[in-house]
Protein backbone atom coordinates (compact mmCIF):
# COMPACT_ATOMS: atom_id res chain seq x y z
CA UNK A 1 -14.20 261.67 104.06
CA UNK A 2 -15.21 259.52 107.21
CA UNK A 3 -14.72 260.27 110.59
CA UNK A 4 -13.81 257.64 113.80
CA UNK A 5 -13.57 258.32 117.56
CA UNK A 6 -10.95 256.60 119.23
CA UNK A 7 -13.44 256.03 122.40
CA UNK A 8 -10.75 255.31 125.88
CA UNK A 9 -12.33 254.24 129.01
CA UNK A 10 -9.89 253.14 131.88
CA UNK A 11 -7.19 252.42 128.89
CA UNK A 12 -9.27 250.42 127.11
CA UNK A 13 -10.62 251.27 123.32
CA UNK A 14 -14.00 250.64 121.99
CA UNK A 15 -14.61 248.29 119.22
CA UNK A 16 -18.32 248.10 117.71
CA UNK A 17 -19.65 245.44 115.20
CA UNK A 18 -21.53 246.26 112.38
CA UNK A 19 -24.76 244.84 112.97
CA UNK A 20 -26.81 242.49 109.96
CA UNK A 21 -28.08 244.51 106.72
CA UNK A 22 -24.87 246.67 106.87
CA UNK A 23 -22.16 246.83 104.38
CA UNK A 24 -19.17 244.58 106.26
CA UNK A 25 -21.77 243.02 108.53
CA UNK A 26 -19.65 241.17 111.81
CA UNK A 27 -16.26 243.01 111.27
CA UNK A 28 -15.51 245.58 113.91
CA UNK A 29 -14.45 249.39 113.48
CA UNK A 30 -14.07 252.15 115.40
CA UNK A 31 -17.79 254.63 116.08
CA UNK A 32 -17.93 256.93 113.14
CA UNK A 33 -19.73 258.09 110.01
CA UNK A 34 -19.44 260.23 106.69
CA UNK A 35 -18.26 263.84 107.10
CA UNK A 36 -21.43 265.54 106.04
CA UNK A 37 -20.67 269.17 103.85
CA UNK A 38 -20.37 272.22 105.87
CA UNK A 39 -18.72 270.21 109.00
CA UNK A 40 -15.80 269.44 109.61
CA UNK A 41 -14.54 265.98 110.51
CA UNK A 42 -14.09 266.91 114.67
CA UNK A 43 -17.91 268.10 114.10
CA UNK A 44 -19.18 265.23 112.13
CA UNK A 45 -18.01 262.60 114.64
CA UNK A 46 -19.47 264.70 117.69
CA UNK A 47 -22.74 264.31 115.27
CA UNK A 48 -22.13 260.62 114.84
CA UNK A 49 -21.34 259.41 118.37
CA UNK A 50 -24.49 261.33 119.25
CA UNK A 51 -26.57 259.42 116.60
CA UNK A 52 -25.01 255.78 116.71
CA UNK A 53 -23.91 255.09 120.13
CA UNK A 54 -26.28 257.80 122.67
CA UNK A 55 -23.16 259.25 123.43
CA UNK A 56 -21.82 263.27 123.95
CA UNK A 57 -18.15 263.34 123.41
CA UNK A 58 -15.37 265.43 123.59
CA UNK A 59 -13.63 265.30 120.35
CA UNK A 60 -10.06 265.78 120.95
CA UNK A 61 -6.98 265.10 118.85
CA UNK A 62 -6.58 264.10 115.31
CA UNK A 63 -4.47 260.21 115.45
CA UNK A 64 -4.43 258.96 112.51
CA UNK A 65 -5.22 259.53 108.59
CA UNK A 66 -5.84 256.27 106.46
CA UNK A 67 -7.03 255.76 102.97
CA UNK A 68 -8.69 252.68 101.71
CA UNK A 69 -10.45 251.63 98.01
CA UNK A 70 -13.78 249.33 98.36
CA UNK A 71 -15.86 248.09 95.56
CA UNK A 72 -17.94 251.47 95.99
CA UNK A 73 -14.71 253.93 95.73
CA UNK A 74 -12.13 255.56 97.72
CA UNK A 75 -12.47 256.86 101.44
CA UNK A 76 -10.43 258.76 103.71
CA UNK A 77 -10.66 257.79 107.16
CA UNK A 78 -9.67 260.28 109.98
CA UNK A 79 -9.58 259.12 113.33
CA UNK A 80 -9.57 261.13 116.59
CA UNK A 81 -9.00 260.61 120.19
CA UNK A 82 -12.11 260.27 123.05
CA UNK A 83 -10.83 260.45 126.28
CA UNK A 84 -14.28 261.98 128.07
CA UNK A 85 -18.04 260.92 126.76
CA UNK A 86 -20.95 261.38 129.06
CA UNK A 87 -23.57 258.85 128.42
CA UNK A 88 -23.29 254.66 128.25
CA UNK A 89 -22.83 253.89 124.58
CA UNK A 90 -26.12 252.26 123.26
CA UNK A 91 -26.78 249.99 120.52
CA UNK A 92 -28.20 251.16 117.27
CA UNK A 93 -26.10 250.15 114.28
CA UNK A 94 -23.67 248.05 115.41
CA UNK A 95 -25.32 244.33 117.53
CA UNK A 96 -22.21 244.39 120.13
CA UNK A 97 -19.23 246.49 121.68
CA UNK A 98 -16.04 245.28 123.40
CA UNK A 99 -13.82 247.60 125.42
CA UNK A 100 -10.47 245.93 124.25
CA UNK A 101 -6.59 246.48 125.29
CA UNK A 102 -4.90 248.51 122.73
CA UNK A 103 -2.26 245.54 121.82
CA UNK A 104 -5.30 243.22 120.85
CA UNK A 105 -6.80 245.63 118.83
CA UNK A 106 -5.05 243.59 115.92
CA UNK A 107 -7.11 240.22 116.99
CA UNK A 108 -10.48 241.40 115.75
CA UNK A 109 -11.58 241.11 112.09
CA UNK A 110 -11.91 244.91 111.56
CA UNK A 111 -13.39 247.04 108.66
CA UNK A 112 -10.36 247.15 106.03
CA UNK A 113 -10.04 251.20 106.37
CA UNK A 114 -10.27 250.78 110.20
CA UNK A 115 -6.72 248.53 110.07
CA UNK A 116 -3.97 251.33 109.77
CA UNK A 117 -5.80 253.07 112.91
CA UNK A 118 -5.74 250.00 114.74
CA UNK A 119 -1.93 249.35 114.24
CA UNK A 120 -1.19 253.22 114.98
CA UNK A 121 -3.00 252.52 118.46
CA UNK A 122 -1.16 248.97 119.20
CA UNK A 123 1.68 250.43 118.18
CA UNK A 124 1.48 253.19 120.81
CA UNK A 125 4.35 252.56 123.84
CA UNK A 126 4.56 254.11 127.43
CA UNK A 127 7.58 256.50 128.15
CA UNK A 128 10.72 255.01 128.82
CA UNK A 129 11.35 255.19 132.39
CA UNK A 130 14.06 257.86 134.06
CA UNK A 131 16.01 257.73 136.97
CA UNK A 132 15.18 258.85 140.59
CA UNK A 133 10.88 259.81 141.41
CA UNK A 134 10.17 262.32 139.21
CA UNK A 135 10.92 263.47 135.19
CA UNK A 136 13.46 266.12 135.27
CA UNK A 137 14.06 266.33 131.17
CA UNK A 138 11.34 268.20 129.40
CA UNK A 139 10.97 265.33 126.89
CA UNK A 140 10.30 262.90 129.76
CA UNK A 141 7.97 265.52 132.00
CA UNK A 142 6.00 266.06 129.06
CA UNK A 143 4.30 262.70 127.38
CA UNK A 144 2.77 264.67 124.86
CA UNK A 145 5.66 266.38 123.12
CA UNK A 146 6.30 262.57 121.59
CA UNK A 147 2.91 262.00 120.53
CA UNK A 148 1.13 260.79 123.04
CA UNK A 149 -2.61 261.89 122.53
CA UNK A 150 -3.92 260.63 125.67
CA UNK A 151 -1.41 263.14 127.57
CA UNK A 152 -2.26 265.65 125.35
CA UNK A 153 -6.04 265.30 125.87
CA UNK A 154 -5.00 265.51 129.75
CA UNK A 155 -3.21 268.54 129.50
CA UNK A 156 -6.22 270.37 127.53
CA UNK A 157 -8.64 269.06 130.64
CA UNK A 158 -6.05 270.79 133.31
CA UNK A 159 -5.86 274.00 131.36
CA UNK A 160 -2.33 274.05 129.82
CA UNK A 161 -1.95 274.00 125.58
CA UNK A 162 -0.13 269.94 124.90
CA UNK A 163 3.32 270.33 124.76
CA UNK A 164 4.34 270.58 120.87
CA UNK A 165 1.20 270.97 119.75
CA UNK A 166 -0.02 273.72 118.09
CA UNK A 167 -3.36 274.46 118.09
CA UNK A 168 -5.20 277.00 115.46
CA UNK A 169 -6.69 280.09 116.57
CA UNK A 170 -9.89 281.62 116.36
CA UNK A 171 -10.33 278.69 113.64
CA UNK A 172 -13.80 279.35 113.11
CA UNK A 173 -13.69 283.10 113.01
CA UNK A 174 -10.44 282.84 110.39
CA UNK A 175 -12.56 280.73 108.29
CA UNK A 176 -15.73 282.99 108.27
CA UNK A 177 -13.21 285.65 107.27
CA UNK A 178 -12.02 284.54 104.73
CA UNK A 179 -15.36 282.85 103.20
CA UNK A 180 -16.41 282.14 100.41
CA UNK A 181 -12.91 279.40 100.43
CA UNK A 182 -14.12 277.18 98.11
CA UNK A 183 -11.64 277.32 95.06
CA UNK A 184 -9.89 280.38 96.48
CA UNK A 185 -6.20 280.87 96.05
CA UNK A 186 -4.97 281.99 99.64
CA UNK A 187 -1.33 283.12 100.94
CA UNK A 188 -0.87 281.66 104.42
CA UNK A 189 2.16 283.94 105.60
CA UNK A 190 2.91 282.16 109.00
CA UNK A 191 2.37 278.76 107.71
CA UNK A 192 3.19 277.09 110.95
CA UNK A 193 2.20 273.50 112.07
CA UNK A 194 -0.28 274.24 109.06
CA UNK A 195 -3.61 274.05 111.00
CA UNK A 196 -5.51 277.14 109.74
CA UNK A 197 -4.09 275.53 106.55
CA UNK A 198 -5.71 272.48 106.72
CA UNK A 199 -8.93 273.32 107.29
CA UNK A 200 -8.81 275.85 104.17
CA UNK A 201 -7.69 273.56 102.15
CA UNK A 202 -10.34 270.63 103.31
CA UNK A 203 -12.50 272.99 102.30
CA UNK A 204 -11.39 273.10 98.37
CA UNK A 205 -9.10 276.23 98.59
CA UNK A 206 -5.23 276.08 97.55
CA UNK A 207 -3.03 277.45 99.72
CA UNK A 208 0.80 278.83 99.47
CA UNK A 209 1.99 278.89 102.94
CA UNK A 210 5.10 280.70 103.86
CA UNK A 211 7.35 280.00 107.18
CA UNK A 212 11.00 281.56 107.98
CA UNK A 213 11.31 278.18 110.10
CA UNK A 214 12.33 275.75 107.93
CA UNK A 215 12.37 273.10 110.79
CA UNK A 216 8.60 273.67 111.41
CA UNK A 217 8.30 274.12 107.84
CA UNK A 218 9.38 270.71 106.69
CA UNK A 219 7.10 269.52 109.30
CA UNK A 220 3.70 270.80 107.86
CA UNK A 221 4.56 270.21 104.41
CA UNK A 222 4.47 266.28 105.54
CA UNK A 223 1.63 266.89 107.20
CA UNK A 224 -0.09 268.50 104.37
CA UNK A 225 1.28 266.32 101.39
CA UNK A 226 -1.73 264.45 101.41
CA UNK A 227 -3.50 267.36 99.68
CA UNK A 228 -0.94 267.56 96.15
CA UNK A 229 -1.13 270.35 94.04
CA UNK A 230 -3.42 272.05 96.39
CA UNK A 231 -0.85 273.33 98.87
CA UNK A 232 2.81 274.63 98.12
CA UNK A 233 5.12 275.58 100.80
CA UNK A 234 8.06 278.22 100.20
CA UNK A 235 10.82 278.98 103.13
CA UNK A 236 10.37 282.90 103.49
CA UNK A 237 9.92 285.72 105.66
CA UNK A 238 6.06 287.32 105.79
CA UNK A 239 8.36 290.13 104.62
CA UNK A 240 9.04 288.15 101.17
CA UNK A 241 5.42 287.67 100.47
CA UNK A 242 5.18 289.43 97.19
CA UNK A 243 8.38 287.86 95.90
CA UNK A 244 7.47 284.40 97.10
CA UNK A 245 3.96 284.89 94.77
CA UNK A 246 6.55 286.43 91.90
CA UNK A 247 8.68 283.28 92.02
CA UNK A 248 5.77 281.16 91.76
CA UNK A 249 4.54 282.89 89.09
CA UNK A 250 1.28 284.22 90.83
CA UNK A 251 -0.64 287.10 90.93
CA UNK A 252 -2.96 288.59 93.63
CA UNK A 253 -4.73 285.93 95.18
CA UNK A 254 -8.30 285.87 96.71
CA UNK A 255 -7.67 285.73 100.10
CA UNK A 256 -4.34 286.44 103.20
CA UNK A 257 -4.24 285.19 106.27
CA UNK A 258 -1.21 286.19 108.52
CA UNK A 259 -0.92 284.82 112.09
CA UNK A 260 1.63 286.51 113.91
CA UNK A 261 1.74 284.40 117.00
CA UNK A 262 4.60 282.22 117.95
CA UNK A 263 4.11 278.32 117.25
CA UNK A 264 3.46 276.63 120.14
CA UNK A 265 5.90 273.53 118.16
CA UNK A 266 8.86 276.55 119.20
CA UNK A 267 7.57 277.78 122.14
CA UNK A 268 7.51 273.62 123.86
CA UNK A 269 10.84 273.04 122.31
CA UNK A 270 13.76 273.72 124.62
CA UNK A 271 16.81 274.20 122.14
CA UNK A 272 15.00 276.70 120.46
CA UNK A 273 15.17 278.80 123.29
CA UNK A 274 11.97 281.01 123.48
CA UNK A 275 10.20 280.30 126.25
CA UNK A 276 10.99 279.78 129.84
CA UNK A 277 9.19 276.39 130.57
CA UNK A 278 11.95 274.60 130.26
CA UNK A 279 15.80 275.56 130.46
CA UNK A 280 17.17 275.36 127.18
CA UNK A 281 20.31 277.42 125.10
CA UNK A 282 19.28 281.33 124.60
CA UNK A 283 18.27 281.83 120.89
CA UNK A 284 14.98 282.76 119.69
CA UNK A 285 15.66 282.80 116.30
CA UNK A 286 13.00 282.13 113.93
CA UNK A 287 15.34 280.84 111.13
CA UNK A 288 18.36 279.38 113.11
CA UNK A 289 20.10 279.00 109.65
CA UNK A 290 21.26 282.75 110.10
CA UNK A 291 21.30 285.90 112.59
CA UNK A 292 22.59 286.21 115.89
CA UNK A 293 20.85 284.05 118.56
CA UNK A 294 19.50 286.12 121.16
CA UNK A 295 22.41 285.52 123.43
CA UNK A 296 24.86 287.37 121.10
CA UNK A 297 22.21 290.34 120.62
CA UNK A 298 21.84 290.55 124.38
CA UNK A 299 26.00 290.72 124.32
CA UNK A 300 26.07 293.31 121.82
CA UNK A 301 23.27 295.65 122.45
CA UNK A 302 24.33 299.11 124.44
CA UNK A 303 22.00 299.35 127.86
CA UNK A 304 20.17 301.96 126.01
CA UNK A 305 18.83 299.96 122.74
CA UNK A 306 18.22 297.15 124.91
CA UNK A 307 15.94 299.43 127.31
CA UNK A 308 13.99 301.02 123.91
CA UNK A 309 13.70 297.64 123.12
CA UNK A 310 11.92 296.36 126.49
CA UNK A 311 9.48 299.86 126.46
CA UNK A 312 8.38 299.16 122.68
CA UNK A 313 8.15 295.95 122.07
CA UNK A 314 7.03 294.77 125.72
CA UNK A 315 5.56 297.91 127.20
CA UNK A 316 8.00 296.50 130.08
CA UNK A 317 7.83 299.16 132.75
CA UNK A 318 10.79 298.50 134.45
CA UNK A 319 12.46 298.66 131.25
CA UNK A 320 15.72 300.66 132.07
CA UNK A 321 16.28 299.03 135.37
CA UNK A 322 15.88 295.22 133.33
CA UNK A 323 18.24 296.82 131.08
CA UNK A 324 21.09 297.88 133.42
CA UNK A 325 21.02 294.75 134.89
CA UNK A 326 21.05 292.62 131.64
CA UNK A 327 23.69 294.18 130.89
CA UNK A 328 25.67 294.19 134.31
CA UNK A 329 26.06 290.39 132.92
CA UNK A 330 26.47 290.72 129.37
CA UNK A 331 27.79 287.79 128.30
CA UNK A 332 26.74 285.19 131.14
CA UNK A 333 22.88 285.34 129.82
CA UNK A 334 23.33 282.02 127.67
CA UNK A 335 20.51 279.78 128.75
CA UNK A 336 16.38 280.71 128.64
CA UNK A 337 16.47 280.05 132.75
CA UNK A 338 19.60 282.74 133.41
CA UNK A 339 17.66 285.44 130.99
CA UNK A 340 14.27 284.68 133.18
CA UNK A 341 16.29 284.93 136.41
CA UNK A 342 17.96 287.58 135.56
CA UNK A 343 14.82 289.67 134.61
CA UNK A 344 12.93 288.49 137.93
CA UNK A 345 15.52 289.58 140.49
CA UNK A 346 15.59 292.61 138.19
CA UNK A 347 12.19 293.33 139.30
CA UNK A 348 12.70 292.48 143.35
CA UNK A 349 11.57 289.01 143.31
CA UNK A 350 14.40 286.91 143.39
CA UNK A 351 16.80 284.98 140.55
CA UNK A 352 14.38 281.64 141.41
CA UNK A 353 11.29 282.90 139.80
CA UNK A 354 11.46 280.84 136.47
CA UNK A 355 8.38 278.81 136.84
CA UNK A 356 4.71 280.56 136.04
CA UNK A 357 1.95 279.82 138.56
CA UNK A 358 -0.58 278.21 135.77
CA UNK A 359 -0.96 278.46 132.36
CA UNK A 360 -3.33 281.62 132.84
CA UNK A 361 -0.86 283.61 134.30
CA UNK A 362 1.68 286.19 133.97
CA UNK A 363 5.46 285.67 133.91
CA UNK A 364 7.36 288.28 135.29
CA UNK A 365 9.99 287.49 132.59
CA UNK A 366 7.40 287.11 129.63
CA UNK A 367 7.49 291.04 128.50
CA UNK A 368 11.16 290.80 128.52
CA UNK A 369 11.10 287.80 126.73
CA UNK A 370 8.72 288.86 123.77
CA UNK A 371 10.59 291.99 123.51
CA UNK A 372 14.06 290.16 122.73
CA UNK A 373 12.65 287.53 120.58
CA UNK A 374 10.98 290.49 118.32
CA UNK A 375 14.21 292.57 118.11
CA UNK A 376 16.56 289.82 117.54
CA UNK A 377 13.95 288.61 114.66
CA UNK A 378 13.11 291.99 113.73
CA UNK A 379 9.48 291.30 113.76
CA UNK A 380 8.24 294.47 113.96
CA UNK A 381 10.10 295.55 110.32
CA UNK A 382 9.00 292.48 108.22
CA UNK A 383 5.42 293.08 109.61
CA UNK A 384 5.67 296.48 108.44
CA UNK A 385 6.56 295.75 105.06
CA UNK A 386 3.72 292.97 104.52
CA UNK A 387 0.97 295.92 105.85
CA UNK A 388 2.51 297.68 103.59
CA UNK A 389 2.44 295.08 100.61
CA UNK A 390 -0.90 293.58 101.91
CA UNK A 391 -3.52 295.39 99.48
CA UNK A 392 -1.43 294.46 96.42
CA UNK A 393 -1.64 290.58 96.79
CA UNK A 394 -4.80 290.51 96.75
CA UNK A 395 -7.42 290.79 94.04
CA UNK A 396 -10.42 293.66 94.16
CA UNK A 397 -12.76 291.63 96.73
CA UNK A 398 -10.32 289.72 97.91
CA UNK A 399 -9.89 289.18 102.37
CA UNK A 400 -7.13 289.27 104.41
CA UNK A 401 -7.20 288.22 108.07
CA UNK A 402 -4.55 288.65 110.50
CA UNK A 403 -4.38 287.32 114.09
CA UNK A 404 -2.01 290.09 116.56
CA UNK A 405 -1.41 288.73 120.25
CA UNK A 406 0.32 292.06 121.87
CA UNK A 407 -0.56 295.27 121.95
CA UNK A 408 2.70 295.98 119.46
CA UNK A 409 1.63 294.15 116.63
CA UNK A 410 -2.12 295.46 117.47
CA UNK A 411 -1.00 299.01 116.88
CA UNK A 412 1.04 298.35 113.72
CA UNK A 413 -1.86 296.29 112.23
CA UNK A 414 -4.54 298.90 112.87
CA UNK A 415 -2.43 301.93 111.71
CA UNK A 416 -1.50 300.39 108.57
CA UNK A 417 -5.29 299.17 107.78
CA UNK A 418 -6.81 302.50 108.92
CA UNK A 419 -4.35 304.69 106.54
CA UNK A 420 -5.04 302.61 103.78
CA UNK A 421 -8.91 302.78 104.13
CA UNK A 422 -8.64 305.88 103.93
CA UNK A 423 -6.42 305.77 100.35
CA UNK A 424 -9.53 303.56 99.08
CA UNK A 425 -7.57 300.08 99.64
CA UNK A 426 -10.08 298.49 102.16
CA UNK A 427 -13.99 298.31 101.77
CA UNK A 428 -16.21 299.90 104.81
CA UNK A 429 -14.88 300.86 108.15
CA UNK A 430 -12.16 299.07 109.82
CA UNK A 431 -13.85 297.47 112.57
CA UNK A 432 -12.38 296.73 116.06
CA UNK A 433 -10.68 293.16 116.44
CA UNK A 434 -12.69 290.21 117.15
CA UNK A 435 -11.49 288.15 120.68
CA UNK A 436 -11.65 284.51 121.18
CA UNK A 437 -14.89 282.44 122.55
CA UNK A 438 -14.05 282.25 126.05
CA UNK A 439 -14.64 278.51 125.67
CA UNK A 440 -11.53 278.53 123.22
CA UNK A 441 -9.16 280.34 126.12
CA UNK A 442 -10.52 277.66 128.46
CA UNK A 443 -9.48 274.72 126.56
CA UNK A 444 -6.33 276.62 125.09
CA UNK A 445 -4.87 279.62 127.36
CA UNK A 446 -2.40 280.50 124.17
CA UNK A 447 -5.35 282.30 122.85
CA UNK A 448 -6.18 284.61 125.49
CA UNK A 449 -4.25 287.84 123.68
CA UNK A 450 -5.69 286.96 119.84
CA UNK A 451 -7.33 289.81 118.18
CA UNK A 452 -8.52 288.93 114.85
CA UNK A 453 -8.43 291.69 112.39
CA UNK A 454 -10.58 291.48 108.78
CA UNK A 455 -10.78 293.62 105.65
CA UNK A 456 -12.22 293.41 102.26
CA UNK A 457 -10.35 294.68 99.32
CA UNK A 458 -11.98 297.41 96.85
């Protein structure tokens, strides 16, 4: 695999040419090198811009994936974007550098491999415009939902997680959990946008991942397809774990991972109704192929359920008075903004507090929220069962790792583990979670509640 930086610098892109002696001396590419063993392709580049142009850079996101065959053999190119790079790139391999508009990218005589990036980043086009000063749809507001990695890279630098992006937790940690990967057989139970996937399976595992979203779901397995027999994807419930392996006709495998947050591709998407960012219809559902959105559980709940609800699956202190009024309109709560309004002036401060101060803070409405969106999925019951199922799929020294976010899932998870260490299941103590690098909260607040549980099958 070879790696290429994207370099931006007041929305121009870097071009270098290969200098005389090199392989495709005078054509141009984009700054990169080979993906050296034990690094991954984000890391390699960092490596490479440091080596070949003087530069420190800020890898940010992946843009492109292109494969090309030369006389030699086959690479895979992987191109990301650099938006911020301290340092003015130097000469070392290459005998010149152009900073070039993205639609001329095309007009250079580039490295063959380096072609499909270069057409992905002419072909790139500004928003559409919308009426009046300012974007009121959360598709227009929002560059990055559509793609745009520049607007993504901007949104990391103020603090906020990109709009539709999802971006994988504790990565580092998961992997050193699960280790050794190479060759391992691994259930990935909250498949997702597939990024703890990928990097397991760039690393020469196979990987079954599992998703109850089968919009998200079709999604990764695009994303992943590149990989063939390596990865399979199956449309189930954690809770289906063991039959998904049966159907597949697998035993235990060496290694689980289960992440039990929310994808951030559901969270930034208004229809699906989860989060309060943006006013969208009230549903919640993981699967919307079946169950009642969140709208008709809200309708149907008694004032009591719904206030047992709030206390155990949001420790929401003002649980019954939430309740009472939820249900004092029953039947009006249809959009995520009504819900969020609702459950402000609930708590004293007034039906317009929809909008959270920053991405580091606390929604008065986000208890309330969690707590629906786990009863109307009944989260807490298909984690149960996969705790309970989790020792069997795997194979005597076989890892599991699971990522919790509340305190909910934190308690469930360390019950479970804890019982069965002492049946024999797990190896050693069960240790406290791990927490994110504080670096990893800075550049992605979404982290900030991971816990990152790991045990070792006897």
């Amino acid at each position: 695999m070879v790696c290429a930086g994207v370099i931006l610098r007041s929305g121009k892109v870097l071009l270098a040419r290969r200098g005389p002696g090199r392989r495709h001396a005078g054509l141009w590419e984009f700054p990169g090198g080979r993906v050296e063993a034990g690094e991954s392709a984000a890391e390699s580049l960092r490596r490479e811009l440091r080596e070949e142009l003087g530069i420190e850079a800020e890898i940010g996101a992946e843009l492109a994936r292109a494969r090309h065959v030369y006389d030699f053999g086959e690479i895979e190119l992987v191109a990301f974007l650099v938006s911020k790079f301290e340092g003015e790139p130097a000469l070392t391999d290459h005998d010149r550098i152009d900073w070039v508009e993205a639609s001329r990218l095309l007009d250079y005589e580039l490295a063959p491999a380096d072609v499909p990036i270069a057409k992905v980043v002419a072909s790139h086009k500004r928003r559409g415009r919308y009426q009046g000063t300012h974007p009121r749809r959360f598709g227009e507001k929002y560059k990055e939902l559509a793609g745009d990695a520049e607007a993504a890279e901007k949104a990391k630098a103020r603090g906020s997680t990109p709009a539709g992006a999802h971006l994988p937790i504790m990565l580092s940690e998961v992997l050193s959990a699960l280790e050794p990967v190479s060759g391992a057989s691994v259930l990935d139970c909250t498949l997702g946008w597939g990024g703890h996937a990928e990097a397991l399976l760039e690393r020469g595992a196979r990987v079954i991942g599992l998703d109850r979203d089968a919009e998200e779901l079709e999604r990764a397995k695009a994303r992943l397809s590149r990989f063939g027999d390596a990865f399979a994807a199956v449309h189930s419930n954690y809770a289906g774990a063991a039959k998904a392996l049966k159907t597949l006709g697998l035993g235990p495998l060496d290694a689980v991972l289960a992440d039990l947050g929310v994808s951030s591709m559901q969270l930034d998407r208004p229809e699906r109704g989860m989060s309060f960012k943006a006013d969208g219809p009230l549903d919640m559902r993981m699967d919307r192929s079946k169950g009642k959105t969140a709208a008709e559980w809200l309708a149907a709940a008694s004032e009591a359920e719904l206030a047992r609800a709030l206390e155990a699956f949001g420790q929401e202190p003002d649980a019954k008075a939430i309740a009472a009024a939820l249900k004092a309109k029953a039947g009006t709560l249809t959009t995520t903004w009504a819900l969020a309004s609702a459950v402000a002036e609930a708590k004293g401060l007034g039906p317009g507090r929809v909008v959270k101060a920053n991405a580091f803070s606390a929604h008065p409405a986000a208890r309330a929220f969690q707590a629906i969106r786990i009863a109307v999925n009944a989260e807490d019951e298909a984690l149960a069962k996969l705790l309970r199922e989790l020792p069997y799929l795997l194979k005597p020294g076989g890892r599991a790792a699971l990522l919790t976010f509340h305190s909910g899932e934190e308690s469930l998870v360390g019950g479970y583990l804890r019982a069965q260490r002492s049946e024999g299941l797990w190896a050693g103590e069960i240790a406290a979670p791990k927490t994110p690098r504080p670096e990893e909260v800075r550049e992605n607040p979404r982290a900030r509640s991971a816990r990152l549980w790991s045990v070792t099958r006897t």
